[in-house]
Protein backbone atom coordinates (compact mmCIF):
# COMPACT_ATOMS: atom_id res chain seq x y z
CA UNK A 1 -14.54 37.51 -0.80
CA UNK A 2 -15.06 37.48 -4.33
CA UNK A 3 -14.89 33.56 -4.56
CA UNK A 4 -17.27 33.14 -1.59
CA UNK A 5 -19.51 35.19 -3.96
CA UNK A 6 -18.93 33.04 -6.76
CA UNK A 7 -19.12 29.70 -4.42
CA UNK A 8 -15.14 28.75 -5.40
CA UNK A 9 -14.09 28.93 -2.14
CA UNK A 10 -10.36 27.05 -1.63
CA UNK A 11 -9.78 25.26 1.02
CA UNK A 12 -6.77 27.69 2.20
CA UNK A 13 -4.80 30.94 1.82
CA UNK A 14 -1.75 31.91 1.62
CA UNK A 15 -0.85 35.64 1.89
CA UNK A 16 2.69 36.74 1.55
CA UNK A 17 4.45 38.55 4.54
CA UNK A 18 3.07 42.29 4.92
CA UNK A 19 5.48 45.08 4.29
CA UNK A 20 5.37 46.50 8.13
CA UNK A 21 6.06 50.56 7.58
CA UNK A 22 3.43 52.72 7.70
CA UNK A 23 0.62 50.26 9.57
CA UNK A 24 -2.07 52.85 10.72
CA UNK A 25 -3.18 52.67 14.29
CA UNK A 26 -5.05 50.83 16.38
CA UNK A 27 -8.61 52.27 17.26
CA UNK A 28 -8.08 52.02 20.68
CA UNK A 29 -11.06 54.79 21.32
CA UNK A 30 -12.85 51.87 19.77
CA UNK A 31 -12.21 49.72 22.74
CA UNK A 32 -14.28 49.93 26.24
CA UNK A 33 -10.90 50.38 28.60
CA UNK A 34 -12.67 49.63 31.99
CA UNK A 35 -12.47 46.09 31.00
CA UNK A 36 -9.03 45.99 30.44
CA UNK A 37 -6.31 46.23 32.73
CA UNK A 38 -4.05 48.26 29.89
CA UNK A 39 -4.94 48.87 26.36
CA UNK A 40 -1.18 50.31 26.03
CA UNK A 41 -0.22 47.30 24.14
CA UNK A 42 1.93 47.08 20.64
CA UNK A 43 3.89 45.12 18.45
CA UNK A 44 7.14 46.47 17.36
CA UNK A 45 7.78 43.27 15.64
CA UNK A 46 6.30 39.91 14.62
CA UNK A 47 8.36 36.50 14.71
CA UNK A 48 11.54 34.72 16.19
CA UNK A 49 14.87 34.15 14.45
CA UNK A 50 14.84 30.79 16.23
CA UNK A 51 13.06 27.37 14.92
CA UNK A 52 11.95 25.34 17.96
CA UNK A 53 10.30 22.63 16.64
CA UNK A 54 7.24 22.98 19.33
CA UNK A 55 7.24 26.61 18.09
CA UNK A 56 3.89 27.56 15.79
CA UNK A 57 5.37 31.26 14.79
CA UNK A 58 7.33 30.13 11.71
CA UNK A 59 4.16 28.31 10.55
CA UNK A 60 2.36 31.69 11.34
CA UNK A 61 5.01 34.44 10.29
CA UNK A 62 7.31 32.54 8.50
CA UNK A 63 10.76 31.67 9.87
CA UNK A 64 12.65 34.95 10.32
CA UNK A 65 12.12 38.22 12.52
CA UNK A 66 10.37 41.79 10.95
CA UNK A 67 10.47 44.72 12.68
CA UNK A 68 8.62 47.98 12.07
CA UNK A 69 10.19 51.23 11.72
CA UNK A 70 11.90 52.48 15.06
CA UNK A 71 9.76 56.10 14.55
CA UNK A 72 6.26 53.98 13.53
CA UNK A 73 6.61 52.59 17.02
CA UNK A 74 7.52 55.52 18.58
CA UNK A 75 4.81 57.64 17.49
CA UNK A 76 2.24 55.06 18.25
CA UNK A 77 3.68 55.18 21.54
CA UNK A 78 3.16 58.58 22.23
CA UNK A 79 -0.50 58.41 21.69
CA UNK A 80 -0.56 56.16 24.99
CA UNK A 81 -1.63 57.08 28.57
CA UNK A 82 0.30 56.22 31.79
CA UNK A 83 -0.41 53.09 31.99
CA UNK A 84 2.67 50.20 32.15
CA UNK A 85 3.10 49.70 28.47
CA UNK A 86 3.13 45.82 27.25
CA UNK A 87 5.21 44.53 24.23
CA UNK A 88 3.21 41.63 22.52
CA UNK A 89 6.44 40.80 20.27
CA UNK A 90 7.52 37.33 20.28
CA UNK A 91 10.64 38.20 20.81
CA UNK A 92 11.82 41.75 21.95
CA UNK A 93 15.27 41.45 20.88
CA UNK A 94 14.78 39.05 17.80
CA UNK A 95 16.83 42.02 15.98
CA UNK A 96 19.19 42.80 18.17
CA UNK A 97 20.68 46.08 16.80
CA UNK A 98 16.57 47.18 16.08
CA UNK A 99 16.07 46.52 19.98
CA UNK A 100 18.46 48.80 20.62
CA UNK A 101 17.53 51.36 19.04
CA UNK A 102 14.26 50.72 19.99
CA UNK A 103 15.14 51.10 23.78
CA UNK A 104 17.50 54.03 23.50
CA UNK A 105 14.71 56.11 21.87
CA UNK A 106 12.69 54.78 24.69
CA UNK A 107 14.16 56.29 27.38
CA UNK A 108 13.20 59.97 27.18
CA UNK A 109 9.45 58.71 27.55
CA UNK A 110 10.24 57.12 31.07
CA UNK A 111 7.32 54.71 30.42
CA UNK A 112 7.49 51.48 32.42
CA UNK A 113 6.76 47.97 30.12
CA UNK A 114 6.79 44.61 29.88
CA UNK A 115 8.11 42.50 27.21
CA UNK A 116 8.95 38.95 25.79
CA UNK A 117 12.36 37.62 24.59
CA UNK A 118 14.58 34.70 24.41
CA UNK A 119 17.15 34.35 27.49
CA UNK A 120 19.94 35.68 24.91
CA UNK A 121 19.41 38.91 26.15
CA UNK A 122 21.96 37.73 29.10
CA UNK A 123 25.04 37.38 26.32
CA UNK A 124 24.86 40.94 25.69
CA UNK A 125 25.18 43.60 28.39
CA UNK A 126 24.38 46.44 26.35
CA UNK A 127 21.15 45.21 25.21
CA UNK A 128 20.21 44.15 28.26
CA UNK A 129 21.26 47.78 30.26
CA UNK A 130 19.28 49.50 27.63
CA UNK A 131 16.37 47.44 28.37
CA UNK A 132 16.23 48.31 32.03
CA UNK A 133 16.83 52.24 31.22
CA UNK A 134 14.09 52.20 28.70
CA UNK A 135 11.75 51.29 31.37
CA UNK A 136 11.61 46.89 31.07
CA UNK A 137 10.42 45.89 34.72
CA UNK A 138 9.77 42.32 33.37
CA UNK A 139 10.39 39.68 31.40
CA UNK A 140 8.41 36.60 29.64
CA UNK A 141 11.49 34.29 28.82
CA UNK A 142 11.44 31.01 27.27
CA UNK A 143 13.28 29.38 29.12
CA UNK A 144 11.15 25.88 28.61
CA UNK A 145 12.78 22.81 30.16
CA UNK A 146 15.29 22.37 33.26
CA UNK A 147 16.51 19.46 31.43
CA UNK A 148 19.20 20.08 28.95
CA UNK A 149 18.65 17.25 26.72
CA UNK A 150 15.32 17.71 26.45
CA UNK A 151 16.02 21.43 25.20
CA UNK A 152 18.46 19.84 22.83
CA UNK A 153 15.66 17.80 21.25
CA UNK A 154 13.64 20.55 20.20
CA UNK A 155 16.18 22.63 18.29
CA UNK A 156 16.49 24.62 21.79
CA UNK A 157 19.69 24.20 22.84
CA UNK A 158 20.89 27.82 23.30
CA UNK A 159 19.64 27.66 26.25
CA UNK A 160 21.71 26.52 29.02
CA UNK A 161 20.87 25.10 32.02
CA UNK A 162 24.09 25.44 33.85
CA UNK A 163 24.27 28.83 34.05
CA UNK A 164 19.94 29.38 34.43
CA UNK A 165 20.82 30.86 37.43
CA UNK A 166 23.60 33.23 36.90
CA UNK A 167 21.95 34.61 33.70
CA UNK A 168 18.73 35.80 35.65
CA UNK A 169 20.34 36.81 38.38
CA UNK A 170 21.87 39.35 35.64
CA UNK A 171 18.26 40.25 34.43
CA UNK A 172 16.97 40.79 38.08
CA UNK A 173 20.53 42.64 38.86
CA UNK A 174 19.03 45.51 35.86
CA UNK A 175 16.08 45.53 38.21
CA UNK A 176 13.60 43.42 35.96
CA UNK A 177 11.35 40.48 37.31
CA UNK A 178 11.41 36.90 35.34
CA UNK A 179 8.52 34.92 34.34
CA UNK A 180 9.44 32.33 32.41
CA UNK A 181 7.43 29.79 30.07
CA UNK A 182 7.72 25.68 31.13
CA UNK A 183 6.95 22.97 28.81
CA UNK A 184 7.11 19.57 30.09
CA UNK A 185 6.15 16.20 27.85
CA UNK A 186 9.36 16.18 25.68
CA UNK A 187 10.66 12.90 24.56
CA UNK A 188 13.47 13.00 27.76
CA UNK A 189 11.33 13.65 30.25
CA UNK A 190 10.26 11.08 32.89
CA UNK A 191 8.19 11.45 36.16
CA UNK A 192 11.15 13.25 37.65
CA UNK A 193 11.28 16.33 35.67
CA UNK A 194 8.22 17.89 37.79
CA UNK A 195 10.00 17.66 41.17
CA UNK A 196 12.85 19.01 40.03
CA UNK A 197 11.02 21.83 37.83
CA UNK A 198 10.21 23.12 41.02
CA UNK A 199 12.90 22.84 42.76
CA UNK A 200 15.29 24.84 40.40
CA UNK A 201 12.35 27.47 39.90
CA UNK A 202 12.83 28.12 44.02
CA UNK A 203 16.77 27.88 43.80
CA UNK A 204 17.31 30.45 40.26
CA UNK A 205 14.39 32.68 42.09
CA UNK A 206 12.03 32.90 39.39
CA UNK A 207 9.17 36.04 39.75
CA UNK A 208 6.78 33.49 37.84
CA UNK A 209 6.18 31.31 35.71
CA UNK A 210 3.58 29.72 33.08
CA UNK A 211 3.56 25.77 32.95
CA UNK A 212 2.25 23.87 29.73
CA UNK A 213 1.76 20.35 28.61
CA UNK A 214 3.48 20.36 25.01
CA UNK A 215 1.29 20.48 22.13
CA UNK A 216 1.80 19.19 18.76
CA UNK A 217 0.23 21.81 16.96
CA UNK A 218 -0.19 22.17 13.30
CA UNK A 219 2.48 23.04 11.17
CA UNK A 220 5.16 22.17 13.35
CA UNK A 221 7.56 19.71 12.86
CA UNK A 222 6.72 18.27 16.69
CA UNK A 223 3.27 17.67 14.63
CA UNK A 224 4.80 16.25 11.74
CA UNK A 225 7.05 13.91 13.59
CA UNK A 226 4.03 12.75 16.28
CA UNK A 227 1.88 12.30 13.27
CA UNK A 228 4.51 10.13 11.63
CA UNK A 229 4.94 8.00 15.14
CA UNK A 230 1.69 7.64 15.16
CA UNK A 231 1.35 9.27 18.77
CA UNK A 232 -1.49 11.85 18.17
CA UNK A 233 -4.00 10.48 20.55
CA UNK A 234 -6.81 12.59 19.08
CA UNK A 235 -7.90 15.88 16.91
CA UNK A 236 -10.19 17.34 19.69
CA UNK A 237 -9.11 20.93 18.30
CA UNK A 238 -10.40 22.98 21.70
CA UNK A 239 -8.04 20.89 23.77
CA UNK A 240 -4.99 21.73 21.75
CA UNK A 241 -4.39 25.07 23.87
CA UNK A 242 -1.05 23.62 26.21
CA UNK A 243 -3.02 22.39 29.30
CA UNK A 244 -4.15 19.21 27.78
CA UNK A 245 -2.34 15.77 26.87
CA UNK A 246 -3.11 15.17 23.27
CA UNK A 247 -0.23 13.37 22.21
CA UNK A 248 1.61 9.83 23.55
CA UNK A 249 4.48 11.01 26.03
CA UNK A 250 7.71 8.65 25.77
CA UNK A 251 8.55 8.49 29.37
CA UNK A 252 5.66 8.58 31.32
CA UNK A 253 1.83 8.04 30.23
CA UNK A 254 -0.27 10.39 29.17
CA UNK A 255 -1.83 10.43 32.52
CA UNK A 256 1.27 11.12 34.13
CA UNK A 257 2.25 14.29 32.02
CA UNK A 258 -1.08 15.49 32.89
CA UNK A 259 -1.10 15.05 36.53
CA UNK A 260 2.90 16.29 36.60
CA UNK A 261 1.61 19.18 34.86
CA UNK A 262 -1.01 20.01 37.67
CA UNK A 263 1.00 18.92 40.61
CA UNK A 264 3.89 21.72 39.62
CA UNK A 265 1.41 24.23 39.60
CA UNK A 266 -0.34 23.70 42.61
CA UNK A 267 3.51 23.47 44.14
CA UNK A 268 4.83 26.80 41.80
CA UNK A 269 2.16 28.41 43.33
CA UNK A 270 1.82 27.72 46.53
CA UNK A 271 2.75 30.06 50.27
CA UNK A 272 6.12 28.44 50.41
CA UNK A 273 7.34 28.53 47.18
CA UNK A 274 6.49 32.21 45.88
CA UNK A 275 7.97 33.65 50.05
CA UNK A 276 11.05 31.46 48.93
CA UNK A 277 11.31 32.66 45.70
CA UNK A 278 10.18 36.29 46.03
CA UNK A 279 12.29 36.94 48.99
CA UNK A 280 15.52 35.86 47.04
CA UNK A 281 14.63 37.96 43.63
CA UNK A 282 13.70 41.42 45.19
CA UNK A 283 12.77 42.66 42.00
CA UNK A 284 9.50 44.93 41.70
CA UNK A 285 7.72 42.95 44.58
CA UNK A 286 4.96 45.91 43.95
CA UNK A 287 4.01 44.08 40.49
CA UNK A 288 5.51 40.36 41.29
CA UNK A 289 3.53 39.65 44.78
CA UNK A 290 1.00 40.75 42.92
CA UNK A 291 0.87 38.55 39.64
CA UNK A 292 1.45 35.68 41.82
CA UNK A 293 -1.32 35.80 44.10
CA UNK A 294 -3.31 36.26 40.66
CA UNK A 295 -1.86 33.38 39.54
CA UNK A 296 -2.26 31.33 42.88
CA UNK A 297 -6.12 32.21 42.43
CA UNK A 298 -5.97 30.98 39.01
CA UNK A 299 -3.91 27.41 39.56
CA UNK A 300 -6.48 27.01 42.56
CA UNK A 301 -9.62 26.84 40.53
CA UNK A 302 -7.72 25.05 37.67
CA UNK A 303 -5.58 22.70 39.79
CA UNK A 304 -5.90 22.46 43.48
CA UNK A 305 -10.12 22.92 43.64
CA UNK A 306 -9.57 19.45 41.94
CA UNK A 307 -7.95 17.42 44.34
């Protein structure tokens, strides 16, 4: 402030990473809740442990995971209503000795939430029970490509494909529903990774999912590199936001990634595919039928209105 006074401004800022005990709470009496579906929504922690090179977190938070103090959380917790709760973390169980603790104290509070993490939650049974008896009915997992070497490409290759469908049968076995995040557009993907994107989404039985073209944003390395290659196709800033091609593809034109992109969700989405895919889950069909009929409305203006 004081150098826009003084007409110094620099052309950027960099803060150092806030100390995250003792945040005071949100004004939530601030906000006008009829136009929200839940205002019961927190961070317990901000960042991944992981460095996806797609991913812009570690150019946002730095690379690392910080958690706030188990109590902090809890007591901001209490002040909530009845509503499902929502946890906006990147990743639930970045920490995973803080998530537990996290959960256990959860429990008493019977509260019902939704969360995001990476698909390790699967590799540890404990972590994972204690997320169902806290109260997790769903999941936002990264699970990003059906294509192993195209996960291996991006620093992502934790993940395994092979066992995709044993480790969420384990997460819907707890009783919590899978959505999981899709990227297509990485440098070993051709024309066939849409058709069978959809086809492994029907066979693992996922509760949803949320497709996006990748995006080279800034302060990646994926930017970096496309920069270098020279394959940025353009700075148009508003379409940077995962449903737009804005880079060269390797495999397929641009036009291609972009039509792939709205072809799987006007297939993801449609009667057959959520019956098929709901009927083999079984887990919270209240919320998941649902979400996907919300979703189905939203693909159809975005994606089948157009064809």
């Amino acid at each position: 402030v004081e150098d826009f006074r003084s007409n110094r401004l620099k052309p950027f800022y960099q803060s150092k990473s806030p100390d995250l005990t003792s945040l005071p709470l949100a004004r939530r009496d601030l906000l006008r809740k009829e136009r929200y579906i839940t205002t019961d929504i927190i961070q317990a922690s901000r960042g991944c442990p992981f460095k996806c090179d797609f991913c812009s977190l570690g150019f946002i938070y730095g690379y690392g995971h910080r958690t706030r103090p188990v109590g902090d959380v809890i007591k901001e917790i209490e002040a909530f209503g009845d509503s499902i709760l929502v946890f906006w973390d990147d990743n639930i169980i970045g920490s995973p000795l803080y998530a537990k603790e996290l959960f256990k104290r959860l429990i008493p509070y019977k509260k019902k939430w939704f969360g995001q993490c990476s698909i390790n939650i699967t590799r540890d049974k404990e972590l994972l029970h204690l997320a169902a008896q806290s109260g997790c009915i769903g999941l936002f997992v990264g699970v990003e490509s059906v294509s192993q070497e195209s996960l291996e490409t991006v620093s992502k290759g934790f993940n395994k494909v092979g066992s995709l469908k044993e480790d969420i049968k384990k997460i819907h076995d707890e009783g919590i529903a899978v959505f999981a995040g899709m990227i297509f557009g990485f440098d070993t993907d051709d024309k066939d990774i849409f058709k069978r994107t959809v086809e492994i989404a029907n066979k693992v039985a996922l509760d949803g999912a949320s497709f996006s073209i990748l995006t080279p944003y800034p302060g990646t390395p994926f930017f970096k590199r496309m920069e270098s290659e020279g394959r940025i196709l353009h700075r148009d800033w508003p379409k940077y936001n995962s449903d737009h091609v804005v880079f060269v593809p390797k495999m397929m034109s641009p036009e291609e990634l972009q039509e792939g992109h709205n072809w799987v969700n006007r297939q993801f989405y449609s009667m057959p595919s959520i019956l098929i895919r709901l009927l083999q889950s079984r887990t919270q069909l209240g919320y998941t039928i649902r979400l996907n009929l919300a979703d189905r409305r939203y693909s159809y203006r975005r994606f089948i209105s157009k064809v």
